[in-house]
Protein backbone atom coordinates (compact mmCIF):
# COMPACT_ATOMS: atom_id res chain seq x y z
CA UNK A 1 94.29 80.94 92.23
CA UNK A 2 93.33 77.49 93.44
CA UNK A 3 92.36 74.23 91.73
CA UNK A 4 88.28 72.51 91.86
CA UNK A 5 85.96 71.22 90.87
CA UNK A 6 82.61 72.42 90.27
CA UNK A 7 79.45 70.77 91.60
CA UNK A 8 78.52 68.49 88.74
CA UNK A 9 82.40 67.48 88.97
CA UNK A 10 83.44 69.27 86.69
CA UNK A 11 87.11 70.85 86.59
CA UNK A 12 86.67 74.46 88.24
CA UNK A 13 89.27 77.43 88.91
CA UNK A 14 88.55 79.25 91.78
CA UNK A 15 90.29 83.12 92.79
CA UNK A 16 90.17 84.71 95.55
CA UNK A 17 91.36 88.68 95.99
CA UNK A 18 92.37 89.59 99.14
CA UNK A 19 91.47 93.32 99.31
CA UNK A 20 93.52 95.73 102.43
CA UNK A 21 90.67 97.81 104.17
CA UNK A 22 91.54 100.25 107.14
CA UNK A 23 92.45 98.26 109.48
CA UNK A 24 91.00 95.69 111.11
CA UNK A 25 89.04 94.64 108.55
CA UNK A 26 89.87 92.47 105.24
CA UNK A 27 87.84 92.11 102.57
CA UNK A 28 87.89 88.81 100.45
CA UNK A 29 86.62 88.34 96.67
CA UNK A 30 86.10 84.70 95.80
CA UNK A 31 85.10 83.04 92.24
CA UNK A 32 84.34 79.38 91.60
CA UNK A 33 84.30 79.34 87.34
CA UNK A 34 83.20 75.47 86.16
CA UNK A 35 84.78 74.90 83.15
CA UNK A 36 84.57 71.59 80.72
CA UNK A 37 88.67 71.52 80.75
CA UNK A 38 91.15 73.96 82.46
CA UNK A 39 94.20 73.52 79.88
CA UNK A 40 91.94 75.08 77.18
CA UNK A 41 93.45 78.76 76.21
CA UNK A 42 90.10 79.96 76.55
CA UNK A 43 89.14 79.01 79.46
CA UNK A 44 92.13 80.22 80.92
CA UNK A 45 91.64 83.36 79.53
CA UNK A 46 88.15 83.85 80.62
CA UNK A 47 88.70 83.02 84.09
CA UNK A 48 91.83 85.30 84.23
CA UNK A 49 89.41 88.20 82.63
CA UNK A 50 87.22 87.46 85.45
CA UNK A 51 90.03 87.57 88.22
CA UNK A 52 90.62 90.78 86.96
CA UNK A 53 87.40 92.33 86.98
CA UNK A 54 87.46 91.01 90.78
CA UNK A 55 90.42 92.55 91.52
CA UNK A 56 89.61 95.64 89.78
CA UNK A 57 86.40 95.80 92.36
CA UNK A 58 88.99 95.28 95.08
CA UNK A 59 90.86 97.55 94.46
CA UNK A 60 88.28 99.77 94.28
CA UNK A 61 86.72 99.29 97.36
CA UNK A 62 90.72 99.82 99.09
CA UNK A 63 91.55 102.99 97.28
CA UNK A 64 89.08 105.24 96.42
CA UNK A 65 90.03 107.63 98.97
CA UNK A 66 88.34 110.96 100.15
CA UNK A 67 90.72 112.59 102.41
CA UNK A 68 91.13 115.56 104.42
CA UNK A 69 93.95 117.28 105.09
CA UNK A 70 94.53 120.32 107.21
CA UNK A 71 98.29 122.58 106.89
CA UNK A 72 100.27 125.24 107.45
CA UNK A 73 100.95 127.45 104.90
CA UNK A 74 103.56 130.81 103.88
CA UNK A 75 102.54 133.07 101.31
CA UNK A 76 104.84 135.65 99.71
CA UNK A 77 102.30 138.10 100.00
CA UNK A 78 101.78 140.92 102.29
CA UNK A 79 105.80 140.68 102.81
CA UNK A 80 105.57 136.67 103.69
CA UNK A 81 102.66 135.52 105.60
CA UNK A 82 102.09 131.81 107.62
CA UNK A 83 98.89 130.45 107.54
CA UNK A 84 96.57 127.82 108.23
CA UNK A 85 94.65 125.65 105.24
CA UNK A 86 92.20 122.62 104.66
CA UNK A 87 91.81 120.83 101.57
CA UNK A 88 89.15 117.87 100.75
CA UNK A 89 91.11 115.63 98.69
CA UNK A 90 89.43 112.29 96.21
CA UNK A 91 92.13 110.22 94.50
CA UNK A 92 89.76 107.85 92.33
CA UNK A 93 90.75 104.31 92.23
CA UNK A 94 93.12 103.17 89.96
CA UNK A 95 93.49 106.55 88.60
CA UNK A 96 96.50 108.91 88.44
CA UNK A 97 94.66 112.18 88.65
CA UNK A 98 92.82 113.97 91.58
CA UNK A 99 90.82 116.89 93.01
CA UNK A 100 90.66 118.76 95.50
CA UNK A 101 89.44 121.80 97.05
CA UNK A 102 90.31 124.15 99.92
CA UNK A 103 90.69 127.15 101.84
CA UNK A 104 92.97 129.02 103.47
CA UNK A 105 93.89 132.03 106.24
CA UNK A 106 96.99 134.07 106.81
CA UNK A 107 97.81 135.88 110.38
CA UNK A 108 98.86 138.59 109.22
CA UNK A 109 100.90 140.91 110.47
CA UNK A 110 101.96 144.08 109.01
CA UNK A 111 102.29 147.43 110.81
CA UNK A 112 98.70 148.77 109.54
CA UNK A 113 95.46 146.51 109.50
CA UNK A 114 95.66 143.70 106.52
CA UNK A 115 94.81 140.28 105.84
CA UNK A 116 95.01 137.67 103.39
CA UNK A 117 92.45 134.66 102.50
CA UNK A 118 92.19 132.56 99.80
CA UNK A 119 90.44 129.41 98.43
CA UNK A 120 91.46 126.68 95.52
CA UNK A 121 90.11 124.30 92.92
CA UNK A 122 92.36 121.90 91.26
CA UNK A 123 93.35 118.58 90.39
CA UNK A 124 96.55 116.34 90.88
CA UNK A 125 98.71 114.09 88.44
CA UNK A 126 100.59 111.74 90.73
CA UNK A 127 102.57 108.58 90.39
CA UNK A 128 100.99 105.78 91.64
CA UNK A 129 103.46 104.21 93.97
CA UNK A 130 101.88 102.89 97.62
CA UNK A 131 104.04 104.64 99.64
CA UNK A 132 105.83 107.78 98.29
CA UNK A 133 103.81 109.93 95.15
CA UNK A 134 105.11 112.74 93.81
CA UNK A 135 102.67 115.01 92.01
CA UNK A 136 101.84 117.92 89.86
CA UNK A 137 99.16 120.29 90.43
CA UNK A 138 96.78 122.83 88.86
CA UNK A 139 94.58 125.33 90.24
CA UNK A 140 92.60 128.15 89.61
CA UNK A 141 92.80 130.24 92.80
CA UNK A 142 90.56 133.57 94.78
CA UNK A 143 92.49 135.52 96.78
CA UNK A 144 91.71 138.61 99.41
CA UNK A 145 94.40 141.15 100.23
CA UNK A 146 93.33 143.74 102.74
CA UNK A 147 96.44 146.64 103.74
CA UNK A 148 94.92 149.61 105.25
CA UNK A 149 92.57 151.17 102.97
CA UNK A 150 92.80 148.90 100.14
CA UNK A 151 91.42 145.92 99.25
CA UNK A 152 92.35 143.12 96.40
CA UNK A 153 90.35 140.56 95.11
CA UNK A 154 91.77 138.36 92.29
CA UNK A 155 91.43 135.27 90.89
CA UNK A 156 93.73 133.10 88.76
CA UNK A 157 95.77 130.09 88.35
CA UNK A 158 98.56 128.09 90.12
CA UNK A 159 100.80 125.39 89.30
CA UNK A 160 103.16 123.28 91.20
CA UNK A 161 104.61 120.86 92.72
CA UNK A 162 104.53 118.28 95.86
CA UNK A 163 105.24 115.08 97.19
CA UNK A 164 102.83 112.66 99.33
CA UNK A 165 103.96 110.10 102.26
CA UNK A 166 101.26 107.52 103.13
CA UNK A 167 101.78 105.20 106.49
CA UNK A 168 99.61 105.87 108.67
CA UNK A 169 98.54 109.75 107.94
CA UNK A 170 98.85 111.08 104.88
CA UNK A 171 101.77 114.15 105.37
CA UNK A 172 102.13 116.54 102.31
CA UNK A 173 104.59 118.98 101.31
CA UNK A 174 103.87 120.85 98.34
CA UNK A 175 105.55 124.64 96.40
CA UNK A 176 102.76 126.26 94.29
CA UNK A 177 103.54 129.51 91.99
CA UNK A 178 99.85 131.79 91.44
CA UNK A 179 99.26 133.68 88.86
CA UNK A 180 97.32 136.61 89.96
CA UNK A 181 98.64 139.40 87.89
CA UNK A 182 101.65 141.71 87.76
CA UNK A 183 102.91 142.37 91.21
CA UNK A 184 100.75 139.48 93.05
CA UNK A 185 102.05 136.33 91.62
CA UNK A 186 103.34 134.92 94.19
CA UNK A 187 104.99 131.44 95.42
CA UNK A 188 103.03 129.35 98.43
CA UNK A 189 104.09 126.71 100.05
CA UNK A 190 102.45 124.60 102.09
CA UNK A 191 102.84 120.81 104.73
CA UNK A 192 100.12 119.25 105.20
CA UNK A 193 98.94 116.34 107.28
CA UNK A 194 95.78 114.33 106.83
CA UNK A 195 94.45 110.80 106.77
């Protein structure tokens, strides 16, 4: 927040929001607000409402993030499977919630023919901390089972838990319980590793 004056000399405050893109880049908000005397409360106030706003935008601009993320996965089904997943992630700005959707494939190997597949549809509730977040998460799941003969498809829901490191990439590591019905709930777990 600097001190100015407007140009009919009046006394001004001016604010400028410096907003952290990917790097290289920087983006920078400025607002000259005349004003007939800056020691009036409202004043103040108004031009503080304004800074605000601007750094509402900037932070918009820096954190509304769509992300993908690709992992490995192991699935208690099929007597424990490993697997490979992608997920399209979008953390709104200035929010504490998510969603996401993704897929995922299982090498399976069991002594007949089988496979498992799956996809997801959720949403996140994280804590907004720059760094470290740890999160909850909600899904409602498909999943494939093929052994032999016999084939499963099932739908239901999952809940979990995870926890997100941002520097550079984005790595993920996340425990998930489905609920697919008698005998096929199941626990998944799953690192990921995105930007």
């Amino acid at each position: 927040m600097t001190g100015a004056r407007a140009k009919d000399g009046r006394p001004a405050v001016g604010f400028c929001i410096a907003s952290h893109l990917p790097e290289p880049e920087f983006s920078f908000n400025c607002l000259l607000v005349p004003g007939e005397r800056l020691e009036n409360p409202m004043n103040i106030f108004r031009n503080l409402t304004l800074a605000l706003g601007l750094l509402a935008v900037g932070a918009s601009s820096a954190e509304g993030q769509l992300n993908l993320t690709g992992g490995v996965s192991y699935a208690e089904a099929l007597e424990g499977q490993w697997g490979i997943d992608a997920r399209l992630e979008l953390d709104p700005p200035m929010l504490p919630i998510g969603v996401f959707a993704g897929a995922d494939y299982f090498f399976a190997r069991c002594s007949e023919e089988c496979s498992l597949w799956g996809w997801r549809a959720g949403a996140t509730f994280h804590i907004a901390t720059p760094v470290i977040q740890p999160y909850l998460t909600g899904a409602y799941v498909g999943r494939k089972w093929k052994d032999g003969n016999e084939e499963l498809d099932r739908t239901g829901l999952s809940i979990g838990a995870g926890i997100r490191v941002s520097l550079r990439l984005r790595i993920q590591a996340e425990a998930t319980r489905e609920f697919l019905g008698g005998d096929l709930d199941q626990w998944v777990f799953r690192i990921g590793l995105g930007r």
